[in-house]
PDB file of N, CA and C in Angstrom:
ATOM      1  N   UNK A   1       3.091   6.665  12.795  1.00  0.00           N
ATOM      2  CA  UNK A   1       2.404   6.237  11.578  1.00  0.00           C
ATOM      3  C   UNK A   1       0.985   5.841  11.968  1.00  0.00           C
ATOM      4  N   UNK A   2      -0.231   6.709  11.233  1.00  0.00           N
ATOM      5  CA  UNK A   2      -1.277   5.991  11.435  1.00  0.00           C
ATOM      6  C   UNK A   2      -2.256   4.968  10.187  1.00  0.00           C
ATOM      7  N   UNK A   3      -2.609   4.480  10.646  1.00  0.00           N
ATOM      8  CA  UNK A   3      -3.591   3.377   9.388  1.00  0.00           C
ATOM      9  C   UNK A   3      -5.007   3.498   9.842  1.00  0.00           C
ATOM     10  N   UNK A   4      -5.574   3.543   8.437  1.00  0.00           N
ATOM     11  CA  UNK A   4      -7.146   2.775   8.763  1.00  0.00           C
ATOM     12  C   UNK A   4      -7.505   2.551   7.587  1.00  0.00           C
ATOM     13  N   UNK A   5      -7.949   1.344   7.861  1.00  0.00           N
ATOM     14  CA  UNK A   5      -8.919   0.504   7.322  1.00  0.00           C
ATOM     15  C   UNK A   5      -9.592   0.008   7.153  1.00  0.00           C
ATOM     16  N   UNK A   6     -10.555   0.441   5.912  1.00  0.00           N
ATOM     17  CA  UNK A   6     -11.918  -0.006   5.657  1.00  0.00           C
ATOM     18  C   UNK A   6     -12.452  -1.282   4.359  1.00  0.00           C
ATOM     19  N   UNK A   7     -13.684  -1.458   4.410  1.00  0.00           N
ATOM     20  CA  UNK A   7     -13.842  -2.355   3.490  1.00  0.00           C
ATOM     21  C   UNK A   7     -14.776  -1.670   2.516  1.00  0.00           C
ATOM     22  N   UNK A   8     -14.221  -1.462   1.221  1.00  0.00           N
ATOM     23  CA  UNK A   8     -14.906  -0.785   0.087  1.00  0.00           C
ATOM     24  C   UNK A   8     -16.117  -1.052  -0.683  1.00  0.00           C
ATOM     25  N   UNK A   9     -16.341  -2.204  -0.346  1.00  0.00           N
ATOM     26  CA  UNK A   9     -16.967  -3.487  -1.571  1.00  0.00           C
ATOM     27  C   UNK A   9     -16.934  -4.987  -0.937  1.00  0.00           C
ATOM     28  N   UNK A  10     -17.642  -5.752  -1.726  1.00  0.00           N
ATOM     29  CA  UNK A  10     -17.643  -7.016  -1.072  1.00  0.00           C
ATOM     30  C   UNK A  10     -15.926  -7.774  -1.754  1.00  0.00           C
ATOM     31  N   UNK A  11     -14.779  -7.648  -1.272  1.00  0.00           N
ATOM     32  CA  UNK A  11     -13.827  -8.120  -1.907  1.00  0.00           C
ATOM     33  C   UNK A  11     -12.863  -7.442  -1.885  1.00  0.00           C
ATOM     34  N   UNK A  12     -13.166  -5.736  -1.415  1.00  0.00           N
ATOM     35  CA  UNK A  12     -12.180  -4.957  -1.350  1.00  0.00           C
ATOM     36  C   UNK A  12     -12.180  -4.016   0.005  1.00  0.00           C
ATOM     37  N   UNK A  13     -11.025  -3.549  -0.456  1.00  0.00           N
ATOM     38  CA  UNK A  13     -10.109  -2.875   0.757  1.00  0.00           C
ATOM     39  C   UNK A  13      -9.631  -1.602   0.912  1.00  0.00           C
ATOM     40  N   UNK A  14      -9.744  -0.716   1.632  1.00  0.00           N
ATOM     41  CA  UNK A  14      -8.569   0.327   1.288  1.00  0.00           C
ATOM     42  C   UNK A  14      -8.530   1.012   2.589  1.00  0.00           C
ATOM     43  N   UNK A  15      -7.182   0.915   2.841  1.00  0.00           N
ATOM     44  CA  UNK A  15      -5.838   1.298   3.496  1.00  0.00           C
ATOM     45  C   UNK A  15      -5.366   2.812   3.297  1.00  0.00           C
ATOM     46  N   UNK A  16      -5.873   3.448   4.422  1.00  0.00           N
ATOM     47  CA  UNK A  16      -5.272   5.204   4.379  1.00  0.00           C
ATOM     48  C   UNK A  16      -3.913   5.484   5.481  1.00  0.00           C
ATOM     49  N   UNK A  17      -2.694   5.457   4.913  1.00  0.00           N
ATOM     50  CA  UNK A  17      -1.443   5.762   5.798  1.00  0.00           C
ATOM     51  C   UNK A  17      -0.931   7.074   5.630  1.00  0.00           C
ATOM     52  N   UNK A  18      -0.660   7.496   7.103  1.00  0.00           N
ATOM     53  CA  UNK A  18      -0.359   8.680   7.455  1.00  0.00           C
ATOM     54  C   UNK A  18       1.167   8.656   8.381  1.00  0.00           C
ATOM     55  N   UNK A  19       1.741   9.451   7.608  1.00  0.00           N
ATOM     56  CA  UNK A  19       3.403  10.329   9.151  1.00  0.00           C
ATOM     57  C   UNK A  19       4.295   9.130   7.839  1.00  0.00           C
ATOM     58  N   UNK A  20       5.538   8.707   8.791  1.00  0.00           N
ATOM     59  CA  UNK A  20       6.644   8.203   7.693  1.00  0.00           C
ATOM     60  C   UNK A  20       6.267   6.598   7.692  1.00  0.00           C
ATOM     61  N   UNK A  21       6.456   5.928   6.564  1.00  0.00           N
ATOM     62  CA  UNK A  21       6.844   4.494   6.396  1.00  0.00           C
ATOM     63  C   UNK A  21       8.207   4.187   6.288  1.00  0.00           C
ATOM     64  N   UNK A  22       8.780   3.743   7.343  1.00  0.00           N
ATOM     65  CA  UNK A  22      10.357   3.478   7.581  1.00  0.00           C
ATOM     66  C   UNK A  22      10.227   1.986   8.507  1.00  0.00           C
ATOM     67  N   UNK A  23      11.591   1.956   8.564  1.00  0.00           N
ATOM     68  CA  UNK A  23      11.927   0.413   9.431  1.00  0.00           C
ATOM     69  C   UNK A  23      11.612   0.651  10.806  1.00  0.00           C
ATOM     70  N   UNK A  24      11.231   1.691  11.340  1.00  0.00           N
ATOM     71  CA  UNK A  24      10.804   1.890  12.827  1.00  0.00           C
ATOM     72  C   UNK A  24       9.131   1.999  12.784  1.00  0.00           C
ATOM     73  N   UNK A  25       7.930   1.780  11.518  1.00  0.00           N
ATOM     74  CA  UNK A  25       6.914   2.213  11.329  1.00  0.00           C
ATOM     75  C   UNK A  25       6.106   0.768  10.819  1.00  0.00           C
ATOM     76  N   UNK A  26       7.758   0.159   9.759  1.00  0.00           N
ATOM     77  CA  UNK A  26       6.750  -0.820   8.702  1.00  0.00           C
ATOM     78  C   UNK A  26       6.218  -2.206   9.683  1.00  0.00           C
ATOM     79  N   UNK A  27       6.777  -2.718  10.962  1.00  0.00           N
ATOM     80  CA  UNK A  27       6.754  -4.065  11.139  1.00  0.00           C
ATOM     81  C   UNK A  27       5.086  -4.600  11.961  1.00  0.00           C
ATOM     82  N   UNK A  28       4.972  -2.688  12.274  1.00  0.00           N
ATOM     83  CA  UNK A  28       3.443  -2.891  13.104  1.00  0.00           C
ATOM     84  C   UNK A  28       2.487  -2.510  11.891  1.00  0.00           C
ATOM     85  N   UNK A  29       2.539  -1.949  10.815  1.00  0.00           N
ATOM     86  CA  UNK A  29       1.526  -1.572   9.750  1.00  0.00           C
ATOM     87  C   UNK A  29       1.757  -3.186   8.360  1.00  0.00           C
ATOM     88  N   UNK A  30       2.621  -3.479   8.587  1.00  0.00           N
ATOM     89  CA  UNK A  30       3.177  -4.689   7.829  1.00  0.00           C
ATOM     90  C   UNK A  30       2.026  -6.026   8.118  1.00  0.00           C
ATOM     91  N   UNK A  31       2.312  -6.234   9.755  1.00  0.00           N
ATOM     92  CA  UNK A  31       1.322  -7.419   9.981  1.00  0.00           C
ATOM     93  C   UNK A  31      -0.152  -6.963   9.845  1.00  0.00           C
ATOM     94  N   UNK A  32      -0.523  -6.118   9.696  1.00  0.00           N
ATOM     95  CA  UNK A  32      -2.076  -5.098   9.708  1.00  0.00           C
ATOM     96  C   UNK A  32      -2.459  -5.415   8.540  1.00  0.00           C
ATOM     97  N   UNK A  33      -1.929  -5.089   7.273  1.00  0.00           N
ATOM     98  CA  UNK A  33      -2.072  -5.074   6.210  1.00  0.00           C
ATOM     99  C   UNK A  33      -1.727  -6.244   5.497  1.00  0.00           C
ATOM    100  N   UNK A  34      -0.910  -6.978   5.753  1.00  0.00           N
ATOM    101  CA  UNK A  34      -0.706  -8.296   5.294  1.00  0.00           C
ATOM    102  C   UNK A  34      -2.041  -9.308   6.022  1.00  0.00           C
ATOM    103  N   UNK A  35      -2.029  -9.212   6.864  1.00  0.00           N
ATOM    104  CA  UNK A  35      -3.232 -10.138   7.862  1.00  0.00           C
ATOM    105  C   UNK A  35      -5.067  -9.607   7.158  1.00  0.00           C
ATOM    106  N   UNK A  36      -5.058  -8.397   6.743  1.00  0.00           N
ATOM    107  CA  UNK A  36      -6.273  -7.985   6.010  1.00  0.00           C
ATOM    108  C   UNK A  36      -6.073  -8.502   4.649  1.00  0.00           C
ATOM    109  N   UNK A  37      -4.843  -8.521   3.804  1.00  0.00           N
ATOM    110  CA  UNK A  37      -4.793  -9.465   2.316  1.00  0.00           C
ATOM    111  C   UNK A  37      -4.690 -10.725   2.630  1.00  0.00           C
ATOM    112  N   UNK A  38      -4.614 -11.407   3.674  1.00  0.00           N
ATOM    113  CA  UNK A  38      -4.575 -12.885   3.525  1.00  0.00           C
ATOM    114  C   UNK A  38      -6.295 -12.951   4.035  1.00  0.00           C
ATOM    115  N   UNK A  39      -6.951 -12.103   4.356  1.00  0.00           N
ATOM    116  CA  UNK A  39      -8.105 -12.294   4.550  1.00  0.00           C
ATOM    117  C   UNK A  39      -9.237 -12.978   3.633  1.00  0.00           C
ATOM    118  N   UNK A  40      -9.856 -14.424   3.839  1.00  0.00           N
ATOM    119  CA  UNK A  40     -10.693 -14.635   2.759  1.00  0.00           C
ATOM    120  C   UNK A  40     -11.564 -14.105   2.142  1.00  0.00           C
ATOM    121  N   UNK A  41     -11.825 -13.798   0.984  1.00  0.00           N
ATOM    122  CA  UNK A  41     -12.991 -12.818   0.309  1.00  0.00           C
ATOM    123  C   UNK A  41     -11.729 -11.813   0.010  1.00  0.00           C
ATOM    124  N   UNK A  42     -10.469 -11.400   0.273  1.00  0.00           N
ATOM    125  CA  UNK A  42     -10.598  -9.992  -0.150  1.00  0.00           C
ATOM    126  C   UNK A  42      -9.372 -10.315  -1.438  1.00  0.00           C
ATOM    127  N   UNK A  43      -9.778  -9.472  -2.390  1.00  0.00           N
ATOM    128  CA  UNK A  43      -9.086  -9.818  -3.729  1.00  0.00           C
ATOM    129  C   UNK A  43      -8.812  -8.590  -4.207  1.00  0.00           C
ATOM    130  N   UNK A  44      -8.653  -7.099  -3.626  1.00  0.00           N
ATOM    131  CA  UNK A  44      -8.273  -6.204  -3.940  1.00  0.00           C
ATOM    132  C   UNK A  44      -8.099  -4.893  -2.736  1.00  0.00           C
ATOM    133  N   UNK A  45      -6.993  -4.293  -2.740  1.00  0.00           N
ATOM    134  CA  UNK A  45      -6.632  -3.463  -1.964  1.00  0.00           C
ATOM    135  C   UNK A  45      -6.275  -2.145  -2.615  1.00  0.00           C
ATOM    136  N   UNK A  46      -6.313  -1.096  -2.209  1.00  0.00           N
ATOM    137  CA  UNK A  46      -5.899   0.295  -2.606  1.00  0.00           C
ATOM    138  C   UNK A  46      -5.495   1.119  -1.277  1.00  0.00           C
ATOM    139  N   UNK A  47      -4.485   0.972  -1.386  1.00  0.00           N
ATOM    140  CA  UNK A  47      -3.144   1.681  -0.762  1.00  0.00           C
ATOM    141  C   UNK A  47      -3.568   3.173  -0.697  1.00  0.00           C
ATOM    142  N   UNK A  48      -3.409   4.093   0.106  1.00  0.00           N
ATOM    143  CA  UNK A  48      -3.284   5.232  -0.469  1.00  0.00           C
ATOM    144  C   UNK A  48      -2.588   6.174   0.458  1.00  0.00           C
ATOM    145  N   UNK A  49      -1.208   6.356  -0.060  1.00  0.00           N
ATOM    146  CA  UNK A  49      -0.049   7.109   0.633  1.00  0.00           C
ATOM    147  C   UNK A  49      -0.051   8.443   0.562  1.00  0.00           C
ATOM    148  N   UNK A  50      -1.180   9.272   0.070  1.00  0.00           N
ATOM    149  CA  UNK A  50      -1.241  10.459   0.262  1.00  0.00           C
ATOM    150  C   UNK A  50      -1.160  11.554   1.145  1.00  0.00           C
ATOM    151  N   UNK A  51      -0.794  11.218   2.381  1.00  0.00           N
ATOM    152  CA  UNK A  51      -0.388  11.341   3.795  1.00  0.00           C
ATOM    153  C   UNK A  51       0.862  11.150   4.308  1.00  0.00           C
ATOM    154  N   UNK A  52       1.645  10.343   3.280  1.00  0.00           N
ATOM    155  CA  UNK A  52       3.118   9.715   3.341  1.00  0.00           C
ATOM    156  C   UNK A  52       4.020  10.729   3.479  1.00  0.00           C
ATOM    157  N   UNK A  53       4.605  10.818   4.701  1.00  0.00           N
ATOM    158  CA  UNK A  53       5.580  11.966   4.313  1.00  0.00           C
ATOM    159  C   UNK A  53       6.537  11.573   3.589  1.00  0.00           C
ATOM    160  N   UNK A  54       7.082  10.375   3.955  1.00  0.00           N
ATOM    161  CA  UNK A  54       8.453  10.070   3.828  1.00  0.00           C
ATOM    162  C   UNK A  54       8.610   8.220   3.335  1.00  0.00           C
ATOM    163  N   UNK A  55       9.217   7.296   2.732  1.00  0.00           N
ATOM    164  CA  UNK A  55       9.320   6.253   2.649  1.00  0.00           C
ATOM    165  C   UNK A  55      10.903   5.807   2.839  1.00  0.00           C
ATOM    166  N   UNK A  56      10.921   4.924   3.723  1.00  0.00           N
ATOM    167  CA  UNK A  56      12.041   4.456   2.458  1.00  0.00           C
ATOM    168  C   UNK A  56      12.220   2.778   2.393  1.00  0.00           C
ATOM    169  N   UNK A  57      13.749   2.275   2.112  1.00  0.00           N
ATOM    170  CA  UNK A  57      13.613   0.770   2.129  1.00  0.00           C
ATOM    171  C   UNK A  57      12.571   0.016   1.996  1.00  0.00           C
ATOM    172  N   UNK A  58      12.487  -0.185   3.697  1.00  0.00           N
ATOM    173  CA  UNK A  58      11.277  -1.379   4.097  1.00  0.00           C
ATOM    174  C   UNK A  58       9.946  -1.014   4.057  1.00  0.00           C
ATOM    175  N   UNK A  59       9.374  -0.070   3.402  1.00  0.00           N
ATOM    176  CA  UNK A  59       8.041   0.867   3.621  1.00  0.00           C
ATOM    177  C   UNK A  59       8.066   0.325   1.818  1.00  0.00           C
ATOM    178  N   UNK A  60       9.007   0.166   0.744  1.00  0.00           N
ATOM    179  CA  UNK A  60       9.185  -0.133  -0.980  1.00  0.00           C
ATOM    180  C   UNK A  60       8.905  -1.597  -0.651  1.00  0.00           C
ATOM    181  N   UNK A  61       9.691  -2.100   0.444  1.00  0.00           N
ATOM    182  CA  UNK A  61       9.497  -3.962   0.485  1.00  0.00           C
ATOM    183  C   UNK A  61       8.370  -4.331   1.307  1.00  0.00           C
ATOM    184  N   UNK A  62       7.879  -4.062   1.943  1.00  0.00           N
ATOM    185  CA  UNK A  62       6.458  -3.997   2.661  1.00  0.00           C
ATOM    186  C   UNK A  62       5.656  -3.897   1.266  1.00  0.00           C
ATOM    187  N   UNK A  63       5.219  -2.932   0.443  1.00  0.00           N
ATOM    188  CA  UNK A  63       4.729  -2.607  -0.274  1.00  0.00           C
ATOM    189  C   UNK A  63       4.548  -4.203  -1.640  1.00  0.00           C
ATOM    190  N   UNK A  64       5.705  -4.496  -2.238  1.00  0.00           N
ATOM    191  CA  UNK A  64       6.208  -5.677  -2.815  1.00  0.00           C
ATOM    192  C   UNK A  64       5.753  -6.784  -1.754  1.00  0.00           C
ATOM    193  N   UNK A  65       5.709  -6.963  -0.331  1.00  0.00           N
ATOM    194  CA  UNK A  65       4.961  -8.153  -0.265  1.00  0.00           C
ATOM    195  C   UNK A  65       3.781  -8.375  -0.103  1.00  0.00           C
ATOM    196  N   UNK A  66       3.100  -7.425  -0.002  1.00  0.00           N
ATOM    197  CA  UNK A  66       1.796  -6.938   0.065  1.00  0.00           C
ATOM    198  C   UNK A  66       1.218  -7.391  -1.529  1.00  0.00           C
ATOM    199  N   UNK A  67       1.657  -6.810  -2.185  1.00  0.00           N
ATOM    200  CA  UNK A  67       1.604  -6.953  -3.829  1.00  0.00           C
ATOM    201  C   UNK A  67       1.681  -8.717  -3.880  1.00  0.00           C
ATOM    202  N   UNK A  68       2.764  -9.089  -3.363  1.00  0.00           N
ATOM    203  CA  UNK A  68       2.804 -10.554  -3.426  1.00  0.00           C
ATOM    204  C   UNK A  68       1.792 -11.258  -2.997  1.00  0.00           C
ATOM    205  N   UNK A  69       1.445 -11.389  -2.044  1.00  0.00           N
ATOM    206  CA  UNK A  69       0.252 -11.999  -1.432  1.00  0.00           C
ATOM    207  C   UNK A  69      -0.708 -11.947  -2.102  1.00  0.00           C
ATOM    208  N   UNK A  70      -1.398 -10.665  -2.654  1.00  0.00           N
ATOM    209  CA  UNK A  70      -2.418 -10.082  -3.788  1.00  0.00           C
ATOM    210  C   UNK A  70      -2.577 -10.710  -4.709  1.00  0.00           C
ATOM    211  N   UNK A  71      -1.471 -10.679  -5.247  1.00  0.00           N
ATOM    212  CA  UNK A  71      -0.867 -11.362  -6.762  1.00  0.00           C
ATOM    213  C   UNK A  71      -1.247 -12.572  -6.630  1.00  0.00           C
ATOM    214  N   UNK A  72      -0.901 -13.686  -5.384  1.00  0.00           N
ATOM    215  CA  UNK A  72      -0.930 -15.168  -5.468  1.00  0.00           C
ATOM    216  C   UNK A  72      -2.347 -15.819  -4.823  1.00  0.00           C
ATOM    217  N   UNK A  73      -3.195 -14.760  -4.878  1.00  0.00           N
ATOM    218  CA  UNK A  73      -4.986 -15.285  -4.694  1.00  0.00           C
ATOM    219  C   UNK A  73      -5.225 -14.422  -5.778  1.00  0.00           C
ATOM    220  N   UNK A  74      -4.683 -13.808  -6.458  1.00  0.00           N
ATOM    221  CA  UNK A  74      -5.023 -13.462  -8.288  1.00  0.00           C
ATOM    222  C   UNK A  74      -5.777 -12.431  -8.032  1.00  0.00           C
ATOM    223  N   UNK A  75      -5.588 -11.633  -6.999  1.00  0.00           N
ATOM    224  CA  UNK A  75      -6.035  -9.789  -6.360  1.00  0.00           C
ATOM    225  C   UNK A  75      -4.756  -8.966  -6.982  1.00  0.00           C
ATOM    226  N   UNK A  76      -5.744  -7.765  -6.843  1.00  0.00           N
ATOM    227  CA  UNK A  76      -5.216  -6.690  -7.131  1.00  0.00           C
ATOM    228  C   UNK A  76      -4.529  -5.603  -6.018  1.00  0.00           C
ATOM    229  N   UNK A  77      -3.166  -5.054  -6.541  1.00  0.00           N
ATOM    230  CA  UNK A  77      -2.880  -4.031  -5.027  1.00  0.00           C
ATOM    231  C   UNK A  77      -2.712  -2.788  -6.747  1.00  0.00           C
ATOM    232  N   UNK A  78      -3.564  -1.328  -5.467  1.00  0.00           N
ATOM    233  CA  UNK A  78      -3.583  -0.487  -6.268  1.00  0.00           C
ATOM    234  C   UNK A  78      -3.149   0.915  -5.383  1.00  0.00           C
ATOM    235  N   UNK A  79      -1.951   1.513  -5.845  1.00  0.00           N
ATOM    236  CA  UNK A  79      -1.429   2.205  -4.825  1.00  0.00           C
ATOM    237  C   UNK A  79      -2.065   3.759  -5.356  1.00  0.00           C
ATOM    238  N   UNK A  80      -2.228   4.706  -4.385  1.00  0.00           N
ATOM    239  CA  UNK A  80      -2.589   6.283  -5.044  1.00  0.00           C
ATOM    240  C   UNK A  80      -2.425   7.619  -3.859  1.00  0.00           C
ATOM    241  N   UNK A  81      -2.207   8.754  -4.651  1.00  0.00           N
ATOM    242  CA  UNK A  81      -2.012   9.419  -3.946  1.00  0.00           C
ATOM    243  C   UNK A  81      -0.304   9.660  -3.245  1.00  0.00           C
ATOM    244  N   UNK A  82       0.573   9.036  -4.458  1.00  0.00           N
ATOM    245  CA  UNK A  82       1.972   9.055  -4.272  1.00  0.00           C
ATOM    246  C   UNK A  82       2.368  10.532  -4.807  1.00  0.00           C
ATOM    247  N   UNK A  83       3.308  10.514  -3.626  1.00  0.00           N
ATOM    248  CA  UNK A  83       3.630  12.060  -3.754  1.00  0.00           C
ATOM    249  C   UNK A  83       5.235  11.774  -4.474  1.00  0.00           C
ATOM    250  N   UNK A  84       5.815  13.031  -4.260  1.00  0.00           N
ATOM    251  CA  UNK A  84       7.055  12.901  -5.417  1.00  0.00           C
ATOM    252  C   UNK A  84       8.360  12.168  -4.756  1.00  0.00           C
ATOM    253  N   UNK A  85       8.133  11.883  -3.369  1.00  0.00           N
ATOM    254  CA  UNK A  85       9.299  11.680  -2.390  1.00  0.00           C
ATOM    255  C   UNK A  85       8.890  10.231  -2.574  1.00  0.00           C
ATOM    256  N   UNK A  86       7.588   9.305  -2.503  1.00  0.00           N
ATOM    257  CA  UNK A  86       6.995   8.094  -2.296  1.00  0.00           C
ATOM    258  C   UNK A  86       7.913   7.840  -3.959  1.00  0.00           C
ATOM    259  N   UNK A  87       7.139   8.553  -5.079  1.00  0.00           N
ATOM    260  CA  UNK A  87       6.974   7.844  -6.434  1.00  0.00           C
ATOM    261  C   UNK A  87       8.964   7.884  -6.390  1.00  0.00           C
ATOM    262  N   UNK A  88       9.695   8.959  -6.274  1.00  0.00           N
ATOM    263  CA  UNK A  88      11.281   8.550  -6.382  1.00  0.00           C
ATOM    264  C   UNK A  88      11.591   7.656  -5.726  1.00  0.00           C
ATOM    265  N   UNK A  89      11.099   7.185  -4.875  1.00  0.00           N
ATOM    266  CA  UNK A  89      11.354   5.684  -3.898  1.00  0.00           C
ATOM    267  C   UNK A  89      10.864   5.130  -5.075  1.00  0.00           C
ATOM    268  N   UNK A  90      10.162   4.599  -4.970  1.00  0.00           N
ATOM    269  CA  UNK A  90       9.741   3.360  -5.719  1.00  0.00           C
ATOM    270  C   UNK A  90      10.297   3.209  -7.072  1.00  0.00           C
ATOM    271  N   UNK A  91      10.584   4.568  -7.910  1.00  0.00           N
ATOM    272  CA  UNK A  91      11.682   4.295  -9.264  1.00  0.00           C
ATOM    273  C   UNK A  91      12.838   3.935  -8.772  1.00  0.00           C
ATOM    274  N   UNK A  92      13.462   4.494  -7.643  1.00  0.00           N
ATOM    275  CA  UNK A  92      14.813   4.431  -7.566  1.00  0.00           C
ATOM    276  C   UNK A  92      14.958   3.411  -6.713  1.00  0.00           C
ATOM    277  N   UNK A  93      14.147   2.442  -6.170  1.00  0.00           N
ATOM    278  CA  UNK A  93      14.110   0.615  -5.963  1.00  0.00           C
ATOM    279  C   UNK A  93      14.072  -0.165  -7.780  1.00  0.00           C
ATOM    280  N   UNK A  94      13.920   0.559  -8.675  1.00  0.00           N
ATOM    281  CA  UNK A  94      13.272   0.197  -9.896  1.00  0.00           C
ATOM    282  C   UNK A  94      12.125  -1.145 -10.246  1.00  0.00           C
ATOM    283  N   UNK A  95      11.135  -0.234  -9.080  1.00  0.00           N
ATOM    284  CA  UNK A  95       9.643  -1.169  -8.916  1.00  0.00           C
ATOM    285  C   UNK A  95       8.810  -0.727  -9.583  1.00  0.00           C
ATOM    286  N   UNK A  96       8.948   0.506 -10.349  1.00  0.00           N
ATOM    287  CA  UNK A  96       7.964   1.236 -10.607  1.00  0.00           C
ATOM    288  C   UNK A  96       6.997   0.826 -11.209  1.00  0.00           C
ATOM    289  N   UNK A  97       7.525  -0.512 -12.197  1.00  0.00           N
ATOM    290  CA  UNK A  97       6.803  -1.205 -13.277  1.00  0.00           C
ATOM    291  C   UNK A  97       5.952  -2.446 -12.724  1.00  0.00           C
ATOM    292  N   UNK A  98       6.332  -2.694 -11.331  1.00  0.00           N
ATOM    293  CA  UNK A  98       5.687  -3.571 -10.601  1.00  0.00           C
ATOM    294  C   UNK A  98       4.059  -3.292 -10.051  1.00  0.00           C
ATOM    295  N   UNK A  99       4.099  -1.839  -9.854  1.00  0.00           N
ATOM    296  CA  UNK A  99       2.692  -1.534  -8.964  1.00  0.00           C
ATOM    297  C   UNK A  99       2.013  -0.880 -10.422  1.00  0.00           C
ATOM    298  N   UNK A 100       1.046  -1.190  -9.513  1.00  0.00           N
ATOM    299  CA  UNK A 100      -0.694  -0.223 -10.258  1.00  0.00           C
ATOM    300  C   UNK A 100      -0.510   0.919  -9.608  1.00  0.00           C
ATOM    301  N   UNK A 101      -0.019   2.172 -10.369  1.00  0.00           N
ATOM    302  CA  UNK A 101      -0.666   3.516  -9.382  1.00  0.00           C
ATOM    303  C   UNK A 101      -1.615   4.264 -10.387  1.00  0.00           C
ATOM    304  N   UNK A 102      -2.561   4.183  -9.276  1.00  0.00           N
ATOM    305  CA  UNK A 102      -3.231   5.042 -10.274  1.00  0.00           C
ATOM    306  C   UNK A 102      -3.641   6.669 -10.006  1.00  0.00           C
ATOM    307  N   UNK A 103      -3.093   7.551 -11.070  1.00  0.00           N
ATOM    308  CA  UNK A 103      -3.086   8.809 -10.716  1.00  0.00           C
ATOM    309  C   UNK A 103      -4.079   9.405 -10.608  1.00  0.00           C
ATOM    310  N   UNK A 104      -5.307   9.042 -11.553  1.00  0.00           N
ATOM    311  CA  UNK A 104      -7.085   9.828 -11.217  1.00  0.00           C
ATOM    312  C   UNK A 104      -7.633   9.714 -10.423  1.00  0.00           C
ATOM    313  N   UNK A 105      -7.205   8.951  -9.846  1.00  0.00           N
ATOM    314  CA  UNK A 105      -8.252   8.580  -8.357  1.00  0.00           C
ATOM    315  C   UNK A 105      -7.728   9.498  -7.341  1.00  0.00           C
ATOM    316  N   UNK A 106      -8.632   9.813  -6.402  1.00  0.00           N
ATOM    317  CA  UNK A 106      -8.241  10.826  -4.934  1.00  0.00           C
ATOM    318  C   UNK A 106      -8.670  10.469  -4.020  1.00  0.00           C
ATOM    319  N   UNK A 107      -7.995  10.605  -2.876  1.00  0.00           N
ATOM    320  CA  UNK A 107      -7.883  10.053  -1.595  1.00  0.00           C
ATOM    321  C   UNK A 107      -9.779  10.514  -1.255  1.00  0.00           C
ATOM    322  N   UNK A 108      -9.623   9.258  -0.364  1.00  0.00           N
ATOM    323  CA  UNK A 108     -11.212   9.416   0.221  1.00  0.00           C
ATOM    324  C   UNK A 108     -11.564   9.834   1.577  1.00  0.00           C
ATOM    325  N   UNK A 109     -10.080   9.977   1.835  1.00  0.00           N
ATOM    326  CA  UNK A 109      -9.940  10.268   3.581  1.00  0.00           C
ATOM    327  C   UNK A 109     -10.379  11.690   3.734  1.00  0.00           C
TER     328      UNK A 109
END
């Protein structure tokens, strides 16, 4: 699994993940990304799994605490670039109604 991350804006973030998000992937991209949202100043992140081959479980709950953290300094998490294997994960956790995805936007990588 690879990551990078940049800073978009004064406040924002965005996160480009590549190969699978699984329980052998999430615990080193987990503290990365959680440690950049607890970061002061930053109040918005955009995810973008367009590279994702594969998700499952802990790659949906990674995702939800990420969102959490966001949520409780009153930031935004905005996920994009979900492919059809990512977006059936996330209905079939029935989170779907939880995240921001937004479909117009395109990867910048």
């Amino acid at each position: 699994m690879r990551l990078q991350v940049q800073r978009t804006s004064p406040g924002g973030i965005a996160s480009y993940l590549e190969g699978v998000l699984d329980r052998q992937s999430v615990p080193a991209i987990r503290r990365r990304l959680l440690g950049v949202a607890r970061e002061i100043g930053v109040s918005h992140m955009l995810v973008d799994l367009a590279k994702v081959s594969a998700i499952d479980t802990a790659g949906v709950a990674m995702l939800v605490e990420l969102l959490r953290v966001l949520t409780e300094k009153r930031g935004k998490l905005h996920l994009v670039g979900l492919n059809e294997k990512t977006t059936k994960m996330i209905r079939l956790s029935r989170l779907d109604s939880l995240f921001h995805v937004d479909t117009h936007l395109e990867s910048e990588s």
